[in-house]
Protein backbone atom coordinates (compact mmCIF):
# COMPACT_ATOMS: atom_id res chain seq x y z
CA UNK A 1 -144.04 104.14 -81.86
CA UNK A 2 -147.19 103.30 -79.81
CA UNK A 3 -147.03 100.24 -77.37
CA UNK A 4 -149.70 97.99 -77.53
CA UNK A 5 -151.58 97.09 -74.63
CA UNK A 6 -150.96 100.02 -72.30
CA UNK A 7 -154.59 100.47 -72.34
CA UNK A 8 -156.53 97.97 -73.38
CA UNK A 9 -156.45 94.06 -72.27
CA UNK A 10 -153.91 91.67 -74.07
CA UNK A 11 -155.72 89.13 -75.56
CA UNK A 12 -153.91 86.24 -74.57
CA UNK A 13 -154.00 87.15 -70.33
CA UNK A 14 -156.90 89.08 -70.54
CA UNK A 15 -155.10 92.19 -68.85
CA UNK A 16 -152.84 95.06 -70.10
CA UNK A 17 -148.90 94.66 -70.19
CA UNK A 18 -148.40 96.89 -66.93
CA UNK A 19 -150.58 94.77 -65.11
CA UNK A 20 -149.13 91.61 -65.84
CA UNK A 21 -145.80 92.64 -64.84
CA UNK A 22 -146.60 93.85 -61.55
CA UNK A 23 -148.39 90.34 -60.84
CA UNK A 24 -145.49 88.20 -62.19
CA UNK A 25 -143.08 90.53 -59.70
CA UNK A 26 -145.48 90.27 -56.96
CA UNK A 27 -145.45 86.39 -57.13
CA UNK A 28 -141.43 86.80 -57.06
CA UNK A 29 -142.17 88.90 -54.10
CA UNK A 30 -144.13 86.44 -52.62
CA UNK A 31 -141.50 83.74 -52.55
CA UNK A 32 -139.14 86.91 -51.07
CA UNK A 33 -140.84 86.77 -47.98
CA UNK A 34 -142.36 83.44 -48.21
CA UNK A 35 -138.49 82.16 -47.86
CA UNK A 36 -138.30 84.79 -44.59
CA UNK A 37 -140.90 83.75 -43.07
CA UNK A 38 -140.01 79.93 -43.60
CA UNK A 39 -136.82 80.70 -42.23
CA UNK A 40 -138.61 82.45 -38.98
CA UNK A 41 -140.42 79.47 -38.43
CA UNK A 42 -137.53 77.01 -38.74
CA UNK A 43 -135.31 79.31 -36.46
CA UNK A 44 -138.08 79.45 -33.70
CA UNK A 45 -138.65 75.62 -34.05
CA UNK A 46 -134.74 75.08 -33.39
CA UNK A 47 -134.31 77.19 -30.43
CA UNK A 48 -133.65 76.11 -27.63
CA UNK A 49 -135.66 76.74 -24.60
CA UNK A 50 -135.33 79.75 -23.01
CA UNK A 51 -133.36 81.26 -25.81
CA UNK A 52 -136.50 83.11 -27.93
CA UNK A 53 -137.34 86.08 -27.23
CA UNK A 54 -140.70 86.75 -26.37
CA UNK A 55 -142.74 90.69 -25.08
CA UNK A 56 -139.78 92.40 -26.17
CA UNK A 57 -141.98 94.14 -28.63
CA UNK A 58 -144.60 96.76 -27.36
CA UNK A 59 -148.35 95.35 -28.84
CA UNK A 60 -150.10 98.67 -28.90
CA UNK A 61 -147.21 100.30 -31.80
CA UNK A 62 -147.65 97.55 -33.41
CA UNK A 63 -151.61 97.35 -33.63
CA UNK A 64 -151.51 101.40 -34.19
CA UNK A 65 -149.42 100.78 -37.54
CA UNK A 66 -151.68 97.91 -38.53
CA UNK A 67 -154.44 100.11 -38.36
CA UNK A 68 -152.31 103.20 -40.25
CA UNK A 69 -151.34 100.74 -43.20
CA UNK A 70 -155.89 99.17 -43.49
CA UNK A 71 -156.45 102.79 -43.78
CA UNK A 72 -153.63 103.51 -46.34
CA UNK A 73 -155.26 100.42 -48.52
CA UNK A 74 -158.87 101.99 -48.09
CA UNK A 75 -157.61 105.18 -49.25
CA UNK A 76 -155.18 103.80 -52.03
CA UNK A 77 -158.92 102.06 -53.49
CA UNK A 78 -160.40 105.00 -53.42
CA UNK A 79 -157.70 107.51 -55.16
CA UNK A 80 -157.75 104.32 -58.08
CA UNK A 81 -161.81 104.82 -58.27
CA UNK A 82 -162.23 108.30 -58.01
CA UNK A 83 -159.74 107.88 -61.63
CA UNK A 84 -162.08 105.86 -63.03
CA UNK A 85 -165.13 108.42 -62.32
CA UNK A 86 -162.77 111.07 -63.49
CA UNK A 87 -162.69 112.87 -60.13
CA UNK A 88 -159.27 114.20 -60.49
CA UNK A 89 -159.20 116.16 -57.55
CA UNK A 90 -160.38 113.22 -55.24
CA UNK A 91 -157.35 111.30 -56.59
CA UNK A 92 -155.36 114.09 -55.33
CA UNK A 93 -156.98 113.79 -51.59
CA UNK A 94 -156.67 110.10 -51.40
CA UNK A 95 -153.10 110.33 -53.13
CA UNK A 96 -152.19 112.37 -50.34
CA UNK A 97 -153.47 111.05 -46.93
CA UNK A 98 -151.77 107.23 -48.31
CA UNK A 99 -148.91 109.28 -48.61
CA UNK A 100 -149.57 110.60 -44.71
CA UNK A 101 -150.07 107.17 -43.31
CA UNK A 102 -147.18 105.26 -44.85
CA UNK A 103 -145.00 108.53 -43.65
CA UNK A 104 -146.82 107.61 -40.10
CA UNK A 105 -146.22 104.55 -40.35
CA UNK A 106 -142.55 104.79 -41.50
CA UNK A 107 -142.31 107.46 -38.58
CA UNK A 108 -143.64 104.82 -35.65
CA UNK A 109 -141.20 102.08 -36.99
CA UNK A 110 -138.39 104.66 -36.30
CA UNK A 111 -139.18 105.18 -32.75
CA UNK A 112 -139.26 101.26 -32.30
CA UNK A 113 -135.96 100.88 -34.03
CA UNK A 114 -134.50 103.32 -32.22
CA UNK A 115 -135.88 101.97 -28.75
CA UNK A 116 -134.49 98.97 -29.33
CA UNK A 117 -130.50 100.38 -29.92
CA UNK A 118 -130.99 102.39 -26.79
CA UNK A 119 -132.19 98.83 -24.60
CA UNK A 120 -129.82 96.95 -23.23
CA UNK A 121 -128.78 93.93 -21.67
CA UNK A 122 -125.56 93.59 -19.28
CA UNK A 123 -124.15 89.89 -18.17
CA UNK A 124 -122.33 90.53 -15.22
CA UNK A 125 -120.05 88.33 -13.60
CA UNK A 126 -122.11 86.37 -11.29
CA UNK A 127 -123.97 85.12 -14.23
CA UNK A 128 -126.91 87.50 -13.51
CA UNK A 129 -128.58 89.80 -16.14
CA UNK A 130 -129.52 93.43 -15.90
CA UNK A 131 -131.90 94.55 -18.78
CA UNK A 132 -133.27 98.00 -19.39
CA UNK A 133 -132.51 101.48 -20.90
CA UNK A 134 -128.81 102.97 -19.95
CA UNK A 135 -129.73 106.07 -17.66
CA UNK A 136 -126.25 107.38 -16.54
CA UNK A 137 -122.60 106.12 -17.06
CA UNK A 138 -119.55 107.13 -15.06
CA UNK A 139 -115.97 107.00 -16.40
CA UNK A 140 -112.94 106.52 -15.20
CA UNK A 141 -111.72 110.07 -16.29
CA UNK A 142 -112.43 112.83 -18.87
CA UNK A 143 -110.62 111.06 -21.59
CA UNK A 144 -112.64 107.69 -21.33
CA UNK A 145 -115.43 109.57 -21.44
CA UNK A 146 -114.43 111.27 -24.70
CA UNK A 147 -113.52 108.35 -26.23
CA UNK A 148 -117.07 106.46 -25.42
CA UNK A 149 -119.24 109.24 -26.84
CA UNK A 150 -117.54 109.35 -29.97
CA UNK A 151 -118.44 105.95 -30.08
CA UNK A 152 -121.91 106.47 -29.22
CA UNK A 153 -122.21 109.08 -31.86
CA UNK A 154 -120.73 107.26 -34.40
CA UNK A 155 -122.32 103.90 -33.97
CA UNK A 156 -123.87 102.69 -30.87
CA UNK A 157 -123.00 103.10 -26.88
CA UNK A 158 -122.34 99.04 -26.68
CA UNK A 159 -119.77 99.64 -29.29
CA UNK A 160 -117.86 102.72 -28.12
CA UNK A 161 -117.77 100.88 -24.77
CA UNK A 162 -115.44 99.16 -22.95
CA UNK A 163 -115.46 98.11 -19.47
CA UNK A 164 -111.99 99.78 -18.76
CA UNK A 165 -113.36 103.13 -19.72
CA UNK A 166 -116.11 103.17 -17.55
CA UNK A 167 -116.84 102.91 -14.08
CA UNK A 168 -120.35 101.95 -13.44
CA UNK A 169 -123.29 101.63 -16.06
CA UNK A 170 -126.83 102.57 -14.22
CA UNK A 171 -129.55 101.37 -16.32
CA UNK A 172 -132.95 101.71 -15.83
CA UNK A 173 -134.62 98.39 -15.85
CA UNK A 174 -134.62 94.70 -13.43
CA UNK A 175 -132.32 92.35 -12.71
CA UNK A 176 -132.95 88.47 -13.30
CA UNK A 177 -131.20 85.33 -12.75
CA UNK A 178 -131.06 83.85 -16.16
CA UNK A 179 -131.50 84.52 -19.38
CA UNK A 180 -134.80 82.59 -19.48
CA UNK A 181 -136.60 85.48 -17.19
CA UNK A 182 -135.61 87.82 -19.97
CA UNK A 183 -136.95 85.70 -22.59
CA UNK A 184 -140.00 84.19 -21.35
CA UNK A 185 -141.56 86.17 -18.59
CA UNK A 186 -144.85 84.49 -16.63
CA UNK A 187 -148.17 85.83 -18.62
CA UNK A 188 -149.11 88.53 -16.64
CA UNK A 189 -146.26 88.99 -14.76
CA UNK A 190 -144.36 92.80 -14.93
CA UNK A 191 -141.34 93.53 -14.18
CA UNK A 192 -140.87 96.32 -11.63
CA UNK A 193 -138.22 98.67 -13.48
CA UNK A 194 -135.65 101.07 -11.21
CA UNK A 195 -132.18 102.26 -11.40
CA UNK A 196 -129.86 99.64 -10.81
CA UNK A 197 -126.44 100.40 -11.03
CA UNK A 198 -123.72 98.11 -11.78
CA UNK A 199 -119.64 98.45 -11.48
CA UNK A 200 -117.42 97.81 -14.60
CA UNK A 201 -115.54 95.25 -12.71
CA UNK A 202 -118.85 93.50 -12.95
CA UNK A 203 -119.60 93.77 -16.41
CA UNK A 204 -119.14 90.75 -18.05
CA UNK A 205 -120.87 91.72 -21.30
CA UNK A 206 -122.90 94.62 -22.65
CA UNK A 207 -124.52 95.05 -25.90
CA UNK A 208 -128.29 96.35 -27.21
CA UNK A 209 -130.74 94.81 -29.13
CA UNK A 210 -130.05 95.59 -32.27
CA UNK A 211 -129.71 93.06 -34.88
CA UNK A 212 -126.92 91.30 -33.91
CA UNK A 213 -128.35 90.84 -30.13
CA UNK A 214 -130.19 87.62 -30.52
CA UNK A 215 -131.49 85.34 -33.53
CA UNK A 216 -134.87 86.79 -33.22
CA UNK A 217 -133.35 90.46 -33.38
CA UNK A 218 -131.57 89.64 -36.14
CA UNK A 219 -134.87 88.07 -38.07
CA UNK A 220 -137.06 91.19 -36.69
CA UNK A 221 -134.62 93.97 -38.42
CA UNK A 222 -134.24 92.03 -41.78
CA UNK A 223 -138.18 91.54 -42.14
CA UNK A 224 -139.17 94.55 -40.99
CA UNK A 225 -136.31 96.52 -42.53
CA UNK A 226 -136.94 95.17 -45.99
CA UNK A 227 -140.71 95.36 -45.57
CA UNK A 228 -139.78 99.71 -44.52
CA UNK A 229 -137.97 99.03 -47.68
CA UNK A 230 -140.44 98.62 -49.81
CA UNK A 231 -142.76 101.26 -48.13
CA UNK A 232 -140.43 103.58 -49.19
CA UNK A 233 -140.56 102.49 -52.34
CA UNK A 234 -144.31 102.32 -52.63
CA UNK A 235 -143.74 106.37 -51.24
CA UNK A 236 -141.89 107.07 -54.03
CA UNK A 237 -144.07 105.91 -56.41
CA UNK A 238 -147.37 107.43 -55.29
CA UNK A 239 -146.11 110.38 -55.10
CA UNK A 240 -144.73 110.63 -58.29
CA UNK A 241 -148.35 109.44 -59.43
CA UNK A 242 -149.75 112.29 -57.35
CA UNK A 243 -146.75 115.11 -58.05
CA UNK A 244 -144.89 115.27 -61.67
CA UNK A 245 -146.65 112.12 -62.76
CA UNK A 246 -150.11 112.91 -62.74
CA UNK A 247 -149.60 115.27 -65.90
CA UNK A 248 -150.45 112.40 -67.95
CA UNK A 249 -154.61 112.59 -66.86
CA UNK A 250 -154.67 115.40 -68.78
CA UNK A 251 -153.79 113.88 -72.34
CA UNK A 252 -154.07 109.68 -71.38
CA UNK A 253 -156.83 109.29 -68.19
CA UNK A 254 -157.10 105.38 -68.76
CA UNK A 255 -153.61 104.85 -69.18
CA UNK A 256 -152.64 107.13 -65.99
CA UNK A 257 -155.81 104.83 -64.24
CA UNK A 258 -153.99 101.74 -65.01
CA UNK A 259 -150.44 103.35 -63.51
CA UNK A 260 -152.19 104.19 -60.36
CA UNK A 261 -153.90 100.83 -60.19
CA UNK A 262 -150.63 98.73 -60.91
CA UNK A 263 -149.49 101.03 -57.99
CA UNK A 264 -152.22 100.32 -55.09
CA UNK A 265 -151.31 96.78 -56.22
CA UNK A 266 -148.03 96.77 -55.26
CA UNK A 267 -149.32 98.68 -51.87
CA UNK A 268 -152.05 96.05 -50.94
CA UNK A 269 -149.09 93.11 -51.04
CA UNK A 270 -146.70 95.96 -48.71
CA UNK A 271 -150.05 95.88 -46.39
CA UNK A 272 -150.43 91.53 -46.74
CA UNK A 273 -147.28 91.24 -46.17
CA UNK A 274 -147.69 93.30 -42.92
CA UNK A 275 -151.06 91.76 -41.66
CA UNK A 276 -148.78 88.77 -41.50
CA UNK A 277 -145.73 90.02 -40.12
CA UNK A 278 -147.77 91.38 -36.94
CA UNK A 279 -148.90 88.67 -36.11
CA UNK A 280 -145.81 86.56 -35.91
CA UNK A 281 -143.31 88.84 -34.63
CA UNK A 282 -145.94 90.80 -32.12
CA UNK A 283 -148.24 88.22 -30.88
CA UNK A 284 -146.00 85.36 -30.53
């Protein structure tokens, strides 16, 4: 049985069923992230000073990925019109390098992810901070040290670690006086980073900055995370459209036009939702 209004426009919206759909989930999507971002404002508004993070992010990754995911819409717009002049193998091209940058941009996100579990922050006893990325650990004996990287393999080092394993922690980094000259350092002002080693009798706390470090952490990972989430999605459709998919230009061109338009649809909100994300959690 043929389905009516693959193709052509429904009379009563004006555009085909496919097309429809993807709006009305889009506008679901948009109260998604309209509810996150609500939330980041409301969390930042509450905090108290000293307490929000602020530089911990590096500006030029995320400007580089901005730039990847502009380019991935340009070249999503053109794979959609070279279908409608029945360029087939342009399709293919443009297909292909949106399928590069997303990878790219998927692939940058992973090193920033994985900077931030391997950046730490240790309260020591004296109510001082050291903050910076663990260079060498001593242990107390073979067997500690066993037992800790297990626990760095399996989840993270902050986990696997206990003070009475260890001996001293060096960590590449500075040392400040409160939690305040973590959080908000002067404009313009650089901290000068060096090995700084510190005793386990003077470790008060450890831990990295994954989610669970701070409340903006925690709100970084779940935006980000779930806006990766849905590049990967967006992955996994194109390149259906561009692999297996793309039989159907040979027998239905329009509808297979539509398919790969409802698709850079869904892309162009991935790449709103970024140009605002950037902003906020970069440049703030």
């Amino acid at each position: 049985m043929e389905i009516a209004y693959t193709v052509e426009p429904r009379p009563d919206t004006g555009v085909y069923n496919a097309k429809l759909g993807m709006w009305l989930f889009l506008a679901s999507e948009v109260m998604l992230f309209g509810g996150l971002f609500s939330s980041y404002i409301l969390l930042r508004v509450g905090a108290p000073e000293g307490t929000w993070t602020h530089g911990l992010l590096d500006v030029r990754f995320g400007t580089v990925n901005t730039v990847i995911l502009a380019l991935s819409a340009v070249t999503t717009l053109l794979a959609w019109a070279a279908c409608k002049v029945r360029q087939f193998s342009k399709f293919k091209f443009y297909h292909a390098c949106t399928i590069l940058l997303a990878l790219t941009f998927l692939g940058i996100k992973s090193y920033e992810y994985s900077d931030k579990f391997h950046h730490y922050q240790i309260l020591k006893a004296d109510g001082k901070y050291v903050d910076g990325h663990i260079h060498s650990a001593t242990y107390l004996d073979a067997a500690a040290q066993e037992r800790v990287e297990h626990g760095y393999r399996g989840r993270s080092f902050a986990e696997g670690t206990n003070k009475f394993a260890l001996a001293s922690v060096t960590l590449n980094g500075y040392e400040a006086a409160t939690l305040k000259e973590i959080n908000e350092p002067e404009p313009g002002h650089h901290h000068e980073h060096k090995d700084i080693s510190v005793p386990a009798a003077e470790i008060k706390k450890i831990g990295n900055y994954g989610p669970a470090h701070n409340t903006f952490t925690a709100i970084y990972f779940t935006m980000t995370g779930l806006h990766a989430l849905h590049i990967i999605g967006g992955i996994i459709v194109i390149a259906y459209l561009w692999g297996p998919g793309s039989k159907m230009w040979k027998t239905e061109p329009e509808r297979f036009t539509n398919r790969v338009e409802v698709s850079g649809l869904f892309w162009h909100f991935v790449d709103l939702v970024w140009i605002f994300l950037f902003p906020v959690l970069y440049l703030t």
